[in-house]
Protein backbone atom coordinates (compact mmCIF):
# COMPACT_ATOMS: atom_id res chain seq x y z
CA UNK A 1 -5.57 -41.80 165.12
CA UNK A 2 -9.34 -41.36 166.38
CA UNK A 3 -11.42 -38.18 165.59
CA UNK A 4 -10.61 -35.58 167.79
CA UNK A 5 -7.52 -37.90 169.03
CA UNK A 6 -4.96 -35.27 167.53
CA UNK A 7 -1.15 -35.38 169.33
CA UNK A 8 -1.31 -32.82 171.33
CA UNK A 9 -4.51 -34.28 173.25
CA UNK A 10 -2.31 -37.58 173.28
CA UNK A 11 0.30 -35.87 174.91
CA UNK A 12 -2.24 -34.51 177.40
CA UNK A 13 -2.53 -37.79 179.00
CA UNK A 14 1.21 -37.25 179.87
CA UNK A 15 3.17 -39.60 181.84
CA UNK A 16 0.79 -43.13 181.93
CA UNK A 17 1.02 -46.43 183.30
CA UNK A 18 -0.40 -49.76 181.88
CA UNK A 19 -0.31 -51.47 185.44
CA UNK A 20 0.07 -55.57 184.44
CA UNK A 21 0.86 -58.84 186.28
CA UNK A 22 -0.06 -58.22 189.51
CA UNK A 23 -0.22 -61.02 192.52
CA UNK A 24 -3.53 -63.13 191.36
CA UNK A 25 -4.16 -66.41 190.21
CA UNK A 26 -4.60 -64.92 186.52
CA UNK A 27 -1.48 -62.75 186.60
CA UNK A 28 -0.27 -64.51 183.23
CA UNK A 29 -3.33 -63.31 181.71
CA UNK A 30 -2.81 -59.89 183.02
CA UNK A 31 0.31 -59.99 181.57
CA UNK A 32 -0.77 -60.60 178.37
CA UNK A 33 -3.30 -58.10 178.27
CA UNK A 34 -1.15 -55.67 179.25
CA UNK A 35 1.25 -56.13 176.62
CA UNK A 36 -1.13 -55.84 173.95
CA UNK A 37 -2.65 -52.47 175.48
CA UNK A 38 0.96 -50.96 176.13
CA UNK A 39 1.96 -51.84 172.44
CA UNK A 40 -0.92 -50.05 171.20
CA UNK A 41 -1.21 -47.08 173.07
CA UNK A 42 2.68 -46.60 172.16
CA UNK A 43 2.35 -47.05 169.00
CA UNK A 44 -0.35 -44.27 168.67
CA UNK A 45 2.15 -42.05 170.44
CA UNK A 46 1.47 -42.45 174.01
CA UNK A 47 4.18 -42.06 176.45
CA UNK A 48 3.02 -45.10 178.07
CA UNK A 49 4.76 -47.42 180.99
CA UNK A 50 4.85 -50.74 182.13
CA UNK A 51 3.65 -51.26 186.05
CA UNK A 52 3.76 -54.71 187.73
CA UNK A 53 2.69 -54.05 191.58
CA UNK A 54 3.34 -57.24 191.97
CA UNK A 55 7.18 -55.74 191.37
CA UNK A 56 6.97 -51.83 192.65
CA UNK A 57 5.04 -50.15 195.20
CA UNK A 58 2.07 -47.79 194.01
CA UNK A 59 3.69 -45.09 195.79
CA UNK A 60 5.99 -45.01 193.16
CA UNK A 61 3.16 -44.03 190.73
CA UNK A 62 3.47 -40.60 191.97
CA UNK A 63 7.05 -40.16 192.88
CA UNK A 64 7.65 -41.10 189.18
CA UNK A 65 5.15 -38.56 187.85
CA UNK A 66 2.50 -41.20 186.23
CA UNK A 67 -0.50 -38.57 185.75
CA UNK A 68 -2.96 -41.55 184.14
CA UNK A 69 -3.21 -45.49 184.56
CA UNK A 70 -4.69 -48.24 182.28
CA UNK A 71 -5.41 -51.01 184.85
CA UNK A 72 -4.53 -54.26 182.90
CA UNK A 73 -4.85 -56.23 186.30
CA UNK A 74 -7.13 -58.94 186.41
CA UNK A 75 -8.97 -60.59 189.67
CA UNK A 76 -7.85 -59.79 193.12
CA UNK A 77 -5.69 -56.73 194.19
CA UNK A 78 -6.66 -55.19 190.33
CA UNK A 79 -10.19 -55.91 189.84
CA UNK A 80 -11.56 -55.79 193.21
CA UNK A 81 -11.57 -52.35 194.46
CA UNK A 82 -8.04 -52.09 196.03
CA UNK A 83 -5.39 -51.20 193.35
CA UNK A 84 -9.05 -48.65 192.48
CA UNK A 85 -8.77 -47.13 196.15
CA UNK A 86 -4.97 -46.92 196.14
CA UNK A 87 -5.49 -44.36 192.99
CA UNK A 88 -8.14 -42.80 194.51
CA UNK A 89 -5.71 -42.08 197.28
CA UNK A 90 -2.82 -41.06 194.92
CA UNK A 91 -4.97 -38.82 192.81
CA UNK A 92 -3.97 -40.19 189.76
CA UNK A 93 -7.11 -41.18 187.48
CA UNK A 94 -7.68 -44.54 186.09
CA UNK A 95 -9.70 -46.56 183.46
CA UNK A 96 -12.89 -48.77 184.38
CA UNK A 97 -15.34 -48.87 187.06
CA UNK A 98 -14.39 -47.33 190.87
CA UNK A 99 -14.16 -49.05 194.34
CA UNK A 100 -17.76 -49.69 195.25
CA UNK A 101 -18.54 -51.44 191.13
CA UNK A 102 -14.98 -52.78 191.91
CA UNK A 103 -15.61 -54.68 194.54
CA UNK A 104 -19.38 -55.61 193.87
CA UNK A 105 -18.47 -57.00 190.55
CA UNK A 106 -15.67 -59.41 191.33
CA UNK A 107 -17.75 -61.03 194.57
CA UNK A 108 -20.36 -63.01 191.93
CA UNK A 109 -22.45 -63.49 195.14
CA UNK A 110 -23.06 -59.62 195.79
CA UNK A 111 -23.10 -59.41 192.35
CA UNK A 112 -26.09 -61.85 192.36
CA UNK A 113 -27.79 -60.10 195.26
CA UNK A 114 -27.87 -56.86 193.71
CA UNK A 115 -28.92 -58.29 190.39
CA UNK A 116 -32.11 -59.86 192.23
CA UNK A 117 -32.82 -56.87 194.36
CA UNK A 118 -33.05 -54.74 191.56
CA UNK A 119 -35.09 -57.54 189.46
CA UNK A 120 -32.46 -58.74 187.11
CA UNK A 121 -32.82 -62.70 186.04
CA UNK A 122 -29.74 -64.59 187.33
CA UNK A 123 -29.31 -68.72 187.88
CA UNK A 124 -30.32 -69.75 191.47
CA UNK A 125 -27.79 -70.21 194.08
CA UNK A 126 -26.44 -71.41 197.40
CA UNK A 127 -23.23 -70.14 198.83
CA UNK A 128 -21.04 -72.39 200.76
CA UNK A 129 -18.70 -70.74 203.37
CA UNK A 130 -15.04 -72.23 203.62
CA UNK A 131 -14.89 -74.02 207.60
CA UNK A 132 -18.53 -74.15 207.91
CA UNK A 133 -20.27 -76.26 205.34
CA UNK A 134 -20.48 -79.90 206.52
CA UNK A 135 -20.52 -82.63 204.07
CA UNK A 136 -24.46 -83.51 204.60
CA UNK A 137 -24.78 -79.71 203.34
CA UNK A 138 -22.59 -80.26 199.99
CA UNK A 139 -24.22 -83.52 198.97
CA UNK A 140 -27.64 -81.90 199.54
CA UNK A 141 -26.69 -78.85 196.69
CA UNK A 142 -28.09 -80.76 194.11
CA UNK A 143 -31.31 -81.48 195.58
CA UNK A 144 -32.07 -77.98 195.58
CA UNK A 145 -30.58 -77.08 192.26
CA UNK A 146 -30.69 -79.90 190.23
CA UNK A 147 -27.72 -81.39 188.13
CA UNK A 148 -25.98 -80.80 186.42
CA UNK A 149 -24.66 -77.71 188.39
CA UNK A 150 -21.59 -75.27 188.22
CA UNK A 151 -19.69 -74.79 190.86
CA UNK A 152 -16.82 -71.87 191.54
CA UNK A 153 -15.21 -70.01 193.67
CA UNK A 154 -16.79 -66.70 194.15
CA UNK A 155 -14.31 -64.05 193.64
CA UNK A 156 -11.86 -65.82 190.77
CA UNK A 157 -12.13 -64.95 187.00
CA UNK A 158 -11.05 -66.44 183.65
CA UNK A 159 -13.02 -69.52 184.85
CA UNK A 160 -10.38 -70.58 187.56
CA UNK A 161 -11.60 -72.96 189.94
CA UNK A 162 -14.76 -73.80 187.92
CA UNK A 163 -16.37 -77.24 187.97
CA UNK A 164 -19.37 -78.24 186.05
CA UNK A 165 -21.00 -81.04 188.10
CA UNK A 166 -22.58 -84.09 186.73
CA UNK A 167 -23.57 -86.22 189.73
CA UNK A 168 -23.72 -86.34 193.50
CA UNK A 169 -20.13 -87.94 193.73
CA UNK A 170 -18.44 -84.80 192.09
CA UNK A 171 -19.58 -82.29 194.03
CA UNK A 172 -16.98 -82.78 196.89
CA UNK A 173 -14.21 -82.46 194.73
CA UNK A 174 -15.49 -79.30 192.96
CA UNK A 175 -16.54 -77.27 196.37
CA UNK A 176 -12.99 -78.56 197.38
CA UNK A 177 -11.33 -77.18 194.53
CA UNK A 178 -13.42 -73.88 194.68
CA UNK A 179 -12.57 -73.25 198.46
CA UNK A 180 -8.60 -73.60 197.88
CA UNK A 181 -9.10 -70.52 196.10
CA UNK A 182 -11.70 -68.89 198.18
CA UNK A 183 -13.54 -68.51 201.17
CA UNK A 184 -16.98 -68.68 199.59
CA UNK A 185 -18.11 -70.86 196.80
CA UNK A 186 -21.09 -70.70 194.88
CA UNK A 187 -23.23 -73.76 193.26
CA UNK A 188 -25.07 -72.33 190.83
CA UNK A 189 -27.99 -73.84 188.53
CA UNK A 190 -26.46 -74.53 185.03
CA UNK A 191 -28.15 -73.19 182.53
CA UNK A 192 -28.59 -75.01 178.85
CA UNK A 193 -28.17 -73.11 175.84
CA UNK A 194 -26.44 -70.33 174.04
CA UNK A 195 -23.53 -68.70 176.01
CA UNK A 196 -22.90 -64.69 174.95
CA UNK A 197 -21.19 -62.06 176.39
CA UNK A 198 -21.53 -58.22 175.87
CA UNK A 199 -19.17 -56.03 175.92
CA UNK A 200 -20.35 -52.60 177.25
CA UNK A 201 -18.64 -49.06 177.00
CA UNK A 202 -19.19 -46.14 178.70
CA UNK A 203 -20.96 -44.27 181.82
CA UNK A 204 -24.32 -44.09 183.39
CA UNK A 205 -26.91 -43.04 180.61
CA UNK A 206 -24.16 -43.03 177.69
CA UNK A 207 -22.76 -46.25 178.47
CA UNK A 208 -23.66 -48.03 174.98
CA UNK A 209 -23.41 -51.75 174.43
CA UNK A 210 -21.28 -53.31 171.65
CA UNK A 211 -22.23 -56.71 169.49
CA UNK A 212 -23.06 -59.56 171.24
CA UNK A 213 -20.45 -62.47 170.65
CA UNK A 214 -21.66 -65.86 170.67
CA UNK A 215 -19.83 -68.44 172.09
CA UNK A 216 -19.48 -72.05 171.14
CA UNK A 217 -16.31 -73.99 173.28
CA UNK A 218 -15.40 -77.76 172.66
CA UNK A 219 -17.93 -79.68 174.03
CA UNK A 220 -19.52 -76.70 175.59
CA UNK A 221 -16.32 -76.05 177.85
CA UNK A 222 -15.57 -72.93 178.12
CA UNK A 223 -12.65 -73.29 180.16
CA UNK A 224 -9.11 -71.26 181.52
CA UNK A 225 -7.06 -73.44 178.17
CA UNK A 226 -10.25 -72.78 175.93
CA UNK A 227 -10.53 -69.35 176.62
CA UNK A 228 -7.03 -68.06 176.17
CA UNK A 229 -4.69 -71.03 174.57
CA UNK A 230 -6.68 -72.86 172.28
CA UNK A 231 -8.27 -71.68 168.69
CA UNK A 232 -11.09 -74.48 169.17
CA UNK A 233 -13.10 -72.41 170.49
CA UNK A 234 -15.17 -70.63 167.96
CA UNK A 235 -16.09 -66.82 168.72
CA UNK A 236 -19.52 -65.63 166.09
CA UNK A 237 -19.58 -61.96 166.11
CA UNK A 238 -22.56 -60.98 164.61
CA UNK A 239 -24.05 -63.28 167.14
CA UNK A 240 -26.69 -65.08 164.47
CA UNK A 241 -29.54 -64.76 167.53
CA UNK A 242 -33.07 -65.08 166.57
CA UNK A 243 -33.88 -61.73 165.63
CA UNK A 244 -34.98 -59.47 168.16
CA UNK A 245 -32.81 -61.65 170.50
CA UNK A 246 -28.97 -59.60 170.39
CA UNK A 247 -31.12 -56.34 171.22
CA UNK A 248 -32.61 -57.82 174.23
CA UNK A 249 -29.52 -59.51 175.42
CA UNK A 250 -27.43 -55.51 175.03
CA UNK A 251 -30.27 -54.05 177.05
CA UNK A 252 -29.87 -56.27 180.01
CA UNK A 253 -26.21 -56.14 179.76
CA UNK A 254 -26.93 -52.10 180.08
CA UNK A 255 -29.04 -52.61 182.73
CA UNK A 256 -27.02 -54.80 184.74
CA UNK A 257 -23.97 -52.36 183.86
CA UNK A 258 -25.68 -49.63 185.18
CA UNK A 259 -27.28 -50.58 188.61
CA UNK A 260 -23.81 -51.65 189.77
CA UNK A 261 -22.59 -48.58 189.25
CA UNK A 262 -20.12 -49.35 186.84
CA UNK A 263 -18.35 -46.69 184.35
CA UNK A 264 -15.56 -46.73 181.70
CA UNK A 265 -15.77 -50.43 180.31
CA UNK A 266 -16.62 -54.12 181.39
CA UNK A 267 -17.87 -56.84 179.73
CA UNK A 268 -21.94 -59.54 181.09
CA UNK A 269 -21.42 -62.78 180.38
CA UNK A 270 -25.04 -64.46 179.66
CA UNK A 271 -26.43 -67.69 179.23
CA UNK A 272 -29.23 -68.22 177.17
CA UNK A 273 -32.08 -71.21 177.88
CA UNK A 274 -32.15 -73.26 174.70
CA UNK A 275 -35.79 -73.88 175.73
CA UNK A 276 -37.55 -70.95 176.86
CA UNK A 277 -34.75 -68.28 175.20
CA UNK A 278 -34.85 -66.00 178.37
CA UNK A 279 -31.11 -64.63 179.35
CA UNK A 280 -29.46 -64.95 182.50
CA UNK A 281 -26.98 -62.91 184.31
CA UNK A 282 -23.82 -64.79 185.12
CA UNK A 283 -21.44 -62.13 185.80
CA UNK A 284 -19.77 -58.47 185.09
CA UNK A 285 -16.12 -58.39 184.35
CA UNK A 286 -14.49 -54.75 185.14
CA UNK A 287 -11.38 -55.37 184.05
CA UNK A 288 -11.66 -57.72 180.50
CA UNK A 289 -8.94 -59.29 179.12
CA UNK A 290 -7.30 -57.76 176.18
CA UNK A 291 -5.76 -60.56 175.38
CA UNK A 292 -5.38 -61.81 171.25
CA UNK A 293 -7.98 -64.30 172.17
CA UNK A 294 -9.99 -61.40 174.38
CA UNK A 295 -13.70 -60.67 173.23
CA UNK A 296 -14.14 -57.10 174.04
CA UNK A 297 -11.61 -56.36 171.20
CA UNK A 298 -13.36 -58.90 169.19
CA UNK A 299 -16.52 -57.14 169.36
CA UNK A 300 -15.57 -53.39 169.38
CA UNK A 301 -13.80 -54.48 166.03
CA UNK A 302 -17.32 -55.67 164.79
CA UNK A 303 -18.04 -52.17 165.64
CA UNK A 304 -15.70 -50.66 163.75
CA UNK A 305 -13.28 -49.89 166.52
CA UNK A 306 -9.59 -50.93 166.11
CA UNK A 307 -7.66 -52.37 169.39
CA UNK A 308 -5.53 -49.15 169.61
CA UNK A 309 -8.53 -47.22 168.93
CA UNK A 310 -10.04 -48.87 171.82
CA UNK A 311 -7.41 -48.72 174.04
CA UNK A 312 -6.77 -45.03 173.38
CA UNK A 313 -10.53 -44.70 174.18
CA UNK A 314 -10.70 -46.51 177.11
CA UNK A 315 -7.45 -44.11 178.37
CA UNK A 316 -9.46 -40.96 177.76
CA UNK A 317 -11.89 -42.22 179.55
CA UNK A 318 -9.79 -42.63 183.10
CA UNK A 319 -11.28 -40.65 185.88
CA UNK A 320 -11.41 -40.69 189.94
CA UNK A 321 -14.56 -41.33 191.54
CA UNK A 322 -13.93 -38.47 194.29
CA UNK A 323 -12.54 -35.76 191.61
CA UNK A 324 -13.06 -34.23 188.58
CA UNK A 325 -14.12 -36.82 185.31
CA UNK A 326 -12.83 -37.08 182.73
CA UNK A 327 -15.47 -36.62 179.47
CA UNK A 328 -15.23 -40.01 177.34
CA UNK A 329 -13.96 -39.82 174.29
C-alpha cells in the first residue's frame, strides 16, 4: 500500500469500474489491460468492477452506484472523447485526459497540427481522405516524402492498419488497407533511428515524465504481434541514450503532454534520427495499454512504482473536467 494510500482512503473511492473491451478494433487488447488493472486494484483492496460497454449501457454506471471509473478502453468509443463525455454527463469521475485531449490525441492528424502550431518537431505529412484521393494522388506521396514512408490510418492505435512502404508499387495496398479502417490516412516521412516512448504522469505543471524506454523490434518492426504477443522484441529501460539525450527526449514528451491539454496519464512515442539525433513527435496515447507486455508499467517500475501502485495512482487521480478535481496522489 502507497504512502498516504491507507484503507479507509481506498474505500473512499467506493463503488469503481475498470471499463474494458469495448467495440474497437483493439478490444482484445483492452481486455487485457483491463484485467491486469482490475486484479491489482482488487488486490490492494479496491471494491473494483468489471465494465464492457461493448456489453451494458453507461447508464448503468449510475443506476448501479459506480462513484469512480478506470477507463481500460483503447481506440475509438474509449480513447476518443466519447466514453470521456458520457462521464462527464453521468458525473462520475474518471482516469486520463478529458474530451477535448481525448479527441485531439487519437486523430494523429490534429494531433500533428497542434504539435506544429505550437512549434513541436513532428515527421512531414499528407493526409489522404477516403472517396476523394485519386490514384495519380497516391502514387505521387512519395515524391513529396521520400521512401521509404509509413503509412496508417489516422485514428487506430496499437499499430493497426500500419504499413511501412518501400516502393511506389506498395503504396496502393497500404492507403487501401489504412482507409478500411478509416476515413483519413496519413503518409508520413519515416524516420531512421532510435524508437522511444515516454511515459508521462500527471497534470499541467506537475505532470512529471517517467524513464524513457528504448525500443528495438525484429527487424525494426514494431508491429500489433511484436508489440503485445511476441518476447522478440527487446524493451531497454534505462534507455542507454547518449547522455544528455533521455532528458531532452522527457522534456518534449512534457511539452507535447501539456499543450494538448492532457491530464492524469498517457504515454509520446518518439523517433529518434540516427543521423542528426533530433526527436520527433509521432503520437500521444491517452489511454496506454497495461498490458504484461505494456511499457508504461515497464517504465514506472524503473521508477520505483509497482503496477498496483500505479494503478491505485492513476485511480486517485480520476476527475471531471466540468467539476471538482481530484488532487493526484
Amino acid at each position: 500500500m502507497t504512502a498516504g494510500q491507507d484503507k479507509s482512503s481506498l474505500a473512499a473511492f467506493g463503488k469503481v469500474a475498470v471499463l474494458m473491451g469495448g467495440r474497437s478494433a483493439e478490444r482484445e487488447v483492452s481486455l487485457m489491460s483491463g484485467s491486469g488493472v482490475l486484479k491489482a486494484l482488487q488486490s490492494r483492496g479496491v471494491d473494483a468492477h468489471a465494465f464492457d460497454p461493448a456489453e451494458r449501457d453507461l447508464s448503468e454506471l449510475k443506476m448501479k452506484g459506480f462513484k469512480r471509473c478506470f477507463i481500460a478502453l483503447h481506440g475509438r468509443f474509449g480513447e476518443d472523447g466519447t466514453v470521456q463525455g458520457a462521464l462527464e454527463l453521468l458525473g462520475i469521475p474518471y482516469t486520463g485526459s478529458g474530451v477535448m485531449a481525448s479527441s485531439i490525441s487519437i486523430d494523429k492528424v490534429m494531433t500533428k497540427r497542434v504539435w506544429l502550431a505550437e512549434g513541436l518537431p513532428t515527421p512531414r505529412y499528407t493526409l489522404l481522405r477516403r472517396g476523394t484521393f485519386t490514384r495519380e494522388q497516391v502514387r505521387a506521396v512519395p515524391d513529396d516524402l521520400g521512401l521509404p514512408l509509413i503509412v496508417k490510418p489516422a485514428r487506430e492505435g496499437s499499430s493497426i492498419g500500419v504499413a511501412k512502404v518501400l516502393g511506389y508499387s506498395d503504396m496502393a495496398g497500404a492507403v487501401d488497407q489504412a482507409a478500411a479502417l478509416d476515413a483519413d490516412v496519413l503518409c508520413e516521412q519515416f524516420i531512421a533511428g532510435d524508437e522511444v516512448t515516454c511515459p508521462v504522469l500527471g497534470s499541467g505543471d506537475d505532470a512529471r515524465a517517467l524513464p524513457v524506454i528504448r525500443i528495438v523490434a525484429p527487424e525494426g518492426n514494431y508491429d500489433y504481434q511484436n508489440k503485445y504477443f511476441t518476447d522478440d522484441t527487446k524493451y531497454l529501460v534505462p534507455c542507454g541514450l547518449p547522455p544528455g539525450e533521455e532528458e531532452s527526449i522527457q522534456e518534449i514528451a512534457l511539452r507535447a503532454y501539456r499543450v494538448l491539454g492532457c491530464r492524469g496519464w498517457g504515454r509520446v512515442d518518439v523517433m529518434i534520427d540516427a543521423a542528426t539525433r533530433k526527436p520527433w513527435l509521432l503520437e500521444l496515447n491517452t489511454s496506454p495499454g497495461m498490458t504484461g507486455h505494456s511499457l508504461v508499467p515497464m517504465s514506472a517500475r524503473a521508477a520505483g512504482i509497482s503496477y498496483e501502485e500505479l494503478c491505485v495512482r492513476l485511480l486517485a487521480s480520476a476527475g471531471l473536467e466540468h467539476g471538482p478535481q481530484e488532487a493526484t496522489q
